[in-house]
N, C-alpha and C. Protein backbone atom coordinates (compact mmCIF):
# COMPACT_ATOMS: atom_id res chain seq x y z
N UNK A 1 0.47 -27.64 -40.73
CA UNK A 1 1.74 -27.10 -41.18
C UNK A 1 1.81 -25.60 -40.88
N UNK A 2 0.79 -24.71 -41.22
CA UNK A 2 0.52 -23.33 -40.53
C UNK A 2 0.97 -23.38 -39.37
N UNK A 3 0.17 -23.73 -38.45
CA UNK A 3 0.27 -24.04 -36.99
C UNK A 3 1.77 -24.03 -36.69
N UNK A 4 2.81 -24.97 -37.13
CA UNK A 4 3.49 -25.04 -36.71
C UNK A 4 4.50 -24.02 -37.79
N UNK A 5 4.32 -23.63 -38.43
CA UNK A 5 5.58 -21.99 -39.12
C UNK A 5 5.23 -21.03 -38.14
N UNK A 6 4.17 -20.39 -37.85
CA UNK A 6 3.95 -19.75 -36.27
C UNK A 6 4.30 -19.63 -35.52
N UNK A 7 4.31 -21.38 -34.87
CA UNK A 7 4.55 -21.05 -33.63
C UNK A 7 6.44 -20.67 -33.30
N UNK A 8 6.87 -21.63 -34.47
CA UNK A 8 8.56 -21.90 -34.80
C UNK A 8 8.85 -19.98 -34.90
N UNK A 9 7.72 -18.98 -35.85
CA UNK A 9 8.47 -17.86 -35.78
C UNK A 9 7.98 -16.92 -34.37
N UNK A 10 6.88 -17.38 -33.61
CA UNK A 10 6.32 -16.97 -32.33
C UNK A 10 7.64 -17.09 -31.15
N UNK A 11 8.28 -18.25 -31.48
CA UNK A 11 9.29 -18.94 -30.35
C UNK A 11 10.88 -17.70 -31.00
N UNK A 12 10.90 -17.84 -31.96
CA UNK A 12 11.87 -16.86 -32.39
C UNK A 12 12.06 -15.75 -32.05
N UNK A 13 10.49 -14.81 -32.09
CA UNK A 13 10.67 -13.62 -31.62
C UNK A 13 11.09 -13.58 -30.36
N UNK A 14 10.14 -14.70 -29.63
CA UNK A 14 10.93 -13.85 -27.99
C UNK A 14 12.26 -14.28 -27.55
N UNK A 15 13.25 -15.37 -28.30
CA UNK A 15 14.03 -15.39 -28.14
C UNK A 15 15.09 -14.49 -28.24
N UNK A 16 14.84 -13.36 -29.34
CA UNK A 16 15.51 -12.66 -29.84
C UNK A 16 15.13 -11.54 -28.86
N UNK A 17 14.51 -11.17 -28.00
CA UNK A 17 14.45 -10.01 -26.77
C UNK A 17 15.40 -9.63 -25.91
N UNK A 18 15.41 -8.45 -25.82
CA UNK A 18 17.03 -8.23 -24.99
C UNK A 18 16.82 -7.12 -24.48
N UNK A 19 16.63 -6.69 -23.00
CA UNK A 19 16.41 -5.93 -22.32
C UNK A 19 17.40 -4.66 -22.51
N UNK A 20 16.91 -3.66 -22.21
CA UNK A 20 17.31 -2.24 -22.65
C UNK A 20 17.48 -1.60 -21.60
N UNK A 21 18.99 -1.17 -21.65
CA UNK A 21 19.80 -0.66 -19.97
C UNK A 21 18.67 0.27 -19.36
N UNK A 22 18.19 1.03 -20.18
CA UNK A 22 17.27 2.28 -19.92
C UNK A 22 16.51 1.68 -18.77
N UNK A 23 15.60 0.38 -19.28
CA UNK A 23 15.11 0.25 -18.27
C UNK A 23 15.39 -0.59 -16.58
N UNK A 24 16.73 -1.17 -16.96
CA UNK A 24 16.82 -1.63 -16.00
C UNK A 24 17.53 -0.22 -15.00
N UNK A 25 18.33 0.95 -15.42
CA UNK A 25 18.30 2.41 -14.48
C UNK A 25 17.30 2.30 -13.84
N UNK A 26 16.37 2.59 -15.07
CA UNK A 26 14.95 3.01 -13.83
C UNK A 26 14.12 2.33 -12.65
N UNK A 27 14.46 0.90 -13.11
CA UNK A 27 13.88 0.35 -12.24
C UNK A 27 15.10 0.44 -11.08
N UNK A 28 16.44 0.79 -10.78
CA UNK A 28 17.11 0.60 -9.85
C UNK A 28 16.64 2.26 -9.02
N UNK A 29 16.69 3.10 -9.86
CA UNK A 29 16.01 4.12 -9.50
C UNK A 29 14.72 4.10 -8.08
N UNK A 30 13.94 3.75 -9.26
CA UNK A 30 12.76 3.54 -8.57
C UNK A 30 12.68 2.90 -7.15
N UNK A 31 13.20 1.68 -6.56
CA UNK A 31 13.94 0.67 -5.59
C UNK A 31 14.89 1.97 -5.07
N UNK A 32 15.18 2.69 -5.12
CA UNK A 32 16.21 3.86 -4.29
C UNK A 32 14.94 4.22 -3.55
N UNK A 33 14.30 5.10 -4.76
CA UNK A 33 13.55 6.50 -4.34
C UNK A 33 12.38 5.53 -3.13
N UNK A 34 12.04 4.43 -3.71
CA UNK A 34 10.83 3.62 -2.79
C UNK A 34 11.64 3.40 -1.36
N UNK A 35 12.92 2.89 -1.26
CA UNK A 35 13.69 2.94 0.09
C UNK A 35 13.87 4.54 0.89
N UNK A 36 13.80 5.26 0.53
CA UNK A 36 13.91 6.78 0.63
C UNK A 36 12.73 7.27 1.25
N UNK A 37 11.82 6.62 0.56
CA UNK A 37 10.45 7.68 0.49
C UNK A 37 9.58 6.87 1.47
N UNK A 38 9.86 5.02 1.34
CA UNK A 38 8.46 4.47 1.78
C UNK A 38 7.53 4.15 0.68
N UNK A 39 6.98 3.08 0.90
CA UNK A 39 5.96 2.99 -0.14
C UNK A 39 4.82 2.17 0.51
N UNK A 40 3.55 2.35 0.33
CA UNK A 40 2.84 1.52 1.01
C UNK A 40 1.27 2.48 1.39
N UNK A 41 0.42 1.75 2.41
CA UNK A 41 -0.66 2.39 2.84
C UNK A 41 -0.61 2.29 4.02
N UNK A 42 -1.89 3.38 4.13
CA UNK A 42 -2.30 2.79 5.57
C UNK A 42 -4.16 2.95 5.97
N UNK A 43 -4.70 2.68 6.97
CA UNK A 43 -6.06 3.83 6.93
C UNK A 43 -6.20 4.44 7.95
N UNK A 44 -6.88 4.86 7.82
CA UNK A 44 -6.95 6.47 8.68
C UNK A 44 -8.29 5.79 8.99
N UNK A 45 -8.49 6.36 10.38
CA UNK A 45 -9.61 5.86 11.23
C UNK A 45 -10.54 7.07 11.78
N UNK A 46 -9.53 8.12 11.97
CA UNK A 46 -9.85 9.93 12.53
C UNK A 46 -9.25 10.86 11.85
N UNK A 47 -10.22 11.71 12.11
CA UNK A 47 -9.34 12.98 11.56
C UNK A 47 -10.08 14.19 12.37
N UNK A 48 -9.31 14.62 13.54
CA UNK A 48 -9.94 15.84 14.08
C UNK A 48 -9.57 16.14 15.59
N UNK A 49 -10.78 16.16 16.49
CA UNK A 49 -9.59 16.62 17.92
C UNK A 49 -9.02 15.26 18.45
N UNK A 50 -7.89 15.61 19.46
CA UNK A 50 -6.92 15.44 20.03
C UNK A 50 -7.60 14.23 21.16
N UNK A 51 -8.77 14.56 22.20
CA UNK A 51 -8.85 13.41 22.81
C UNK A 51 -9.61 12.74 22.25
N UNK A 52 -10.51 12.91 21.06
CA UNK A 52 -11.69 11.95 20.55
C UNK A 52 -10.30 10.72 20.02
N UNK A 53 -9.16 11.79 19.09
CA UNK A 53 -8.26 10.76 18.62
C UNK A 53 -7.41 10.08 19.33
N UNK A 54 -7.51 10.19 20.73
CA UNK A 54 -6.45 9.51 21.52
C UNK A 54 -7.45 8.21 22.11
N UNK A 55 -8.72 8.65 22.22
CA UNK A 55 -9.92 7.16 22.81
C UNK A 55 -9.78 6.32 21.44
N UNK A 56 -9.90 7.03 19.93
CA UNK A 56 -10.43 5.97 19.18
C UNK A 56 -9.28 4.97 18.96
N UNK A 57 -7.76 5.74 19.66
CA UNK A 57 -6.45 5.20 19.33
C UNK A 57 -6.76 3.78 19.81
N UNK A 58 -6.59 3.81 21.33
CA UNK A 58 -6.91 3.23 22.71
C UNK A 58 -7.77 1.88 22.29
N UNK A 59 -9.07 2.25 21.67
CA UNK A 59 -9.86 1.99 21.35
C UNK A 59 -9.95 0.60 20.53
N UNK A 60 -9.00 1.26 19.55
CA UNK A 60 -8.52 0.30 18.37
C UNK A 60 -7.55 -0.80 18.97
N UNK A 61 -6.73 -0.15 19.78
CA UNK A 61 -5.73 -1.12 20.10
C UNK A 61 -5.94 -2.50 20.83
N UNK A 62 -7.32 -1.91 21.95
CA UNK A 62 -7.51 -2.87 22.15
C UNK A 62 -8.88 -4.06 21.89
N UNK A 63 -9.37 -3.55 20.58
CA UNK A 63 -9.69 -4.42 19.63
C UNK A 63 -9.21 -5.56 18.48
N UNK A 64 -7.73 -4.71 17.68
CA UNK A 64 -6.84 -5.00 17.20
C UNK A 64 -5.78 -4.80 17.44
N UNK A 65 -5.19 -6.15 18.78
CA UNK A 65 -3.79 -5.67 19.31
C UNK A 65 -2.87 -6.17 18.25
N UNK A 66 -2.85 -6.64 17.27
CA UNK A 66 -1.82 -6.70 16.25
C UNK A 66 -1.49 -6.00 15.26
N UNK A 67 -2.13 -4.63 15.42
CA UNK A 67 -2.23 -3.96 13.87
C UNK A 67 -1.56 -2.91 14.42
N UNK A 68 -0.43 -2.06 13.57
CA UNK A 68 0.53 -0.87 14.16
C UNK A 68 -0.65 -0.01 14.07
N UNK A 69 -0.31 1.21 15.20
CA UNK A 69 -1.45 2.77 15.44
C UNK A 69 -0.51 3.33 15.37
N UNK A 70 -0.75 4.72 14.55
CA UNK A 70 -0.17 5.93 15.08
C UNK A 70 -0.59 7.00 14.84
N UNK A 71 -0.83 8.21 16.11
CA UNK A 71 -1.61 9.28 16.20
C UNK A 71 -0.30 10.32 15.83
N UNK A 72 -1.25 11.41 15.25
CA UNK A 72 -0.29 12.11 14.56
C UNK A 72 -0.94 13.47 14.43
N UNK A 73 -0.10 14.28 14.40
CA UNK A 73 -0.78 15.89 14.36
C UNK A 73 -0.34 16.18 13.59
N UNK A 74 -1.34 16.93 12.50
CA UNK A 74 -1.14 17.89 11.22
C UNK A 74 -2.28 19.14 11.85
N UNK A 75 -1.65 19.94 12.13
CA UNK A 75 -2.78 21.34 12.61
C UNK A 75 -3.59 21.60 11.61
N UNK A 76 -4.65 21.34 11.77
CA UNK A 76 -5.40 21.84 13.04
C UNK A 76 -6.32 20.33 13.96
N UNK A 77 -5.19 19.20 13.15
CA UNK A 77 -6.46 18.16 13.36
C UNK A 77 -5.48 16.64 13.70
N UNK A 78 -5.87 16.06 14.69
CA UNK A 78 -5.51 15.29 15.15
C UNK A 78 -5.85 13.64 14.47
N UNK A 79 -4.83 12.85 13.96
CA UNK A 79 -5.01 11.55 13.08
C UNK A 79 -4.59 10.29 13.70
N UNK A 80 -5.92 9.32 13.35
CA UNK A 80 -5.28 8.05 13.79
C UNK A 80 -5.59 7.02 12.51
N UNK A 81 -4.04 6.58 12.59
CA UNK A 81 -3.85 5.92 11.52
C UNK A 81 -3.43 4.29 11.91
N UNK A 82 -3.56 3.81 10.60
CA UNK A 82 -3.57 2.28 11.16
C UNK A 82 -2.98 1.41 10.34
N UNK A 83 -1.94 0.46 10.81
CA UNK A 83 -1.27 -0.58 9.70
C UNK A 83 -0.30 0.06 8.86
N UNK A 84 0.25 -1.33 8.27
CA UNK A 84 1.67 -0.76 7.47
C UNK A 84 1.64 -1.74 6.15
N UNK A 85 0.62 -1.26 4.90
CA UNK A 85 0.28 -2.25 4.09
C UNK A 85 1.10 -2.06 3.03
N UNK A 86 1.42 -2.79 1.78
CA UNK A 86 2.41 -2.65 0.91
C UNK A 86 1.71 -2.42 -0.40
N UNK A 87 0.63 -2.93 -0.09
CA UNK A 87 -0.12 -3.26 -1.53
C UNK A 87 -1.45 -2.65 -0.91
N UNK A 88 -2.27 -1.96 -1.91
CA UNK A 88 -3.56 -1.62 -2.05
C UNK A 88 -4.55 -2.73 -1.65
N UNK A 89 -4.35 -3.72 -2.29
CA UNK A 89 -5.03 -5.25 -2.30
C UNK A 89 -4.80 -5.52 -1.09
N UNK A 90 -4.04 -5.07 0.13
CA UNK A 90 -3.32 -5.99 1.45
C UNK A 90 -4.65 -4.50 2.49
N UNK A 91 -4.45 -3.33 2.01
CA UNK A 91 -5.20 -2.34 2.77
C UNK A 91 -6.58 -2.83 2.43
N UNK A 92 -7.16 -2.93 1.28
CA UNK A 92 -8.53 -3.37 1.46
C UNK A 92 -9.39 -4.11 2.19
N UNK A 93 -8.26 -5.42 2.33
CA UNK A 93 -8.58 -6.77 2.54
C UNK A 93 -8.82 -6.21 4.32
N UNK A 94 -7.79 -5.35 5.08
CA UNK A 94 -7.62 -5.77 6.25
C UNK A 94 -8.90 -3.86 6.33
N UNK A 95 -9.28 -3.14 5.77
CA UNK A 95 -10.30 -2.25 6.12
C UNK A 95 -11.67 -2.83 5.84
N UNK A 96 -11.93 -4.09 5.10
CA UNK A 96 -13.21 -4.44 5.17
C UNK A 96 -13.21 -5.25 6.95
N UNK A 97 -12.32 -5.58 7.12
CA UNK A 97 -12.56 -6.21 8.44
C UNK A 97 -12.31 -5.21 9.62
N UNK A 98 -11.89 -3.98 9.08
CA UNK A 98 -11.76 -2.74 10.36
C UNK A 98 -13.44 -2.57 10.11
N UNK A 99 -13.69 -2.32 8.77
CA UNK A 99 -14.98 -1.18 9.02
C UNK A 99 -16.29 -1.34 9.82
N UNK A 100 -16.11 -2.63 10.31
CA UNK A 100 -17.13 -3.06 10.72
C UNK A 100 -17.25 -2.86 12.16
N UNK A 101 -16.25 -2.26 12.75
CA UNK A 101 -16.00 -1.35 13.85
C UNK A 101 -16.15 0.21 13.96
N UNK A 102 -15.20 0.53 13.02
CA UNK A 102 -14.76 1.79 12.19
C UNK A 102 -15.56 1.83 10.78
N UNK A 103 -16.72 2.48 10.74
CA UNK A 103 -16.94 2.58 9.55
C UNK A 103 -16.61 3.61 8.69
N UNK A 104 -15.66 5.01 9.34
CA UNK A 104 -15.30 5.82 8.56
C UNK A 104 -13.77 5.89 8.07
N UNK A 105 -13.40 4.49 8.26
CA UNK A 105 -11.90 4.71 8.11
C UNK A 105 -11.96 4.60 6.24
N UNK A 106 -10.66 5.21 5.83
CA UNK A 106 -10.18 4.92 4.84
C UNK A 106 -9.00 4.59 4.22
N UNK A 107 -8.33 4.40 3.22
CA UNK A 107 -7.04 4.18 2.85
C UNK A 107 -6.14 5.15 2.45
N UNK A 108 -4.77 5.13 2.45
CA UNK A 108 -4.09 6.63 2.37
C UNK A 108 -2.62 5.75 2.45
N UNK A 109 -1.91 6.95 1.10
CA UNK A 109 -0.56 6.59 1.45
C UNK A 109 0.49 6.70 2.11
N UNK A 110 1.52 6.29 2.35
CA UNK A 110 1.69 6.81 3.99
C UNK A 110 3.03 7.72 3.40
């Protein structure tokens, strides 16, 4: 008989829940600023000169011809970056199977 006054006022409460505008703003917010900004990872494979990063580009590509590259200059140092992941969990998964090529790559947001 316990058991069931419980669960009858357990089922009550969440019936009675009612979402609060506040948060549904923010989350439309958030879905702006993420279209705006990008959201996601990537890893970085180099970081430094210009032709080491243009072989390891090369390099990669044609190891992993399915994975996006892109070399990129921030002075003083030349970057090669790799993939277009959404989730942390999606970058891990696909740098345990880089590193074994690349063992200095890492993850980074893009």
């Amino acid at each position: 008989m316990c058991l069931f006054v419980i669960s009858i006022s357990t089922a009550n409460a969440q019936s009675n829940y009612t979402q609060d505008e506040d948060i549904n703003t923010l989350l439309k917010k958030k879905r702006q600023y993420n279209k705006q900004n990008g959201v996601g990872y990537r890893i970085q494979l180099y970081n430094g000169s210009e032709a080491r990063a243009k072989s390891i580009k090369s390099d990669f590509k044609s190891k992993f011809s399915g994975i996006y590259t892109k070399l990129l200059y921030e002075a003083p140092d030349w970057k090669v970056q790799v993939g277009n992941y959404r989730t942390r969990l999606d970058a891990d998964r696909a740098l345990n199977s880089i590193k074994k090529k690349y063992s200095g790559g890492i993850i980074i947001n893009k």
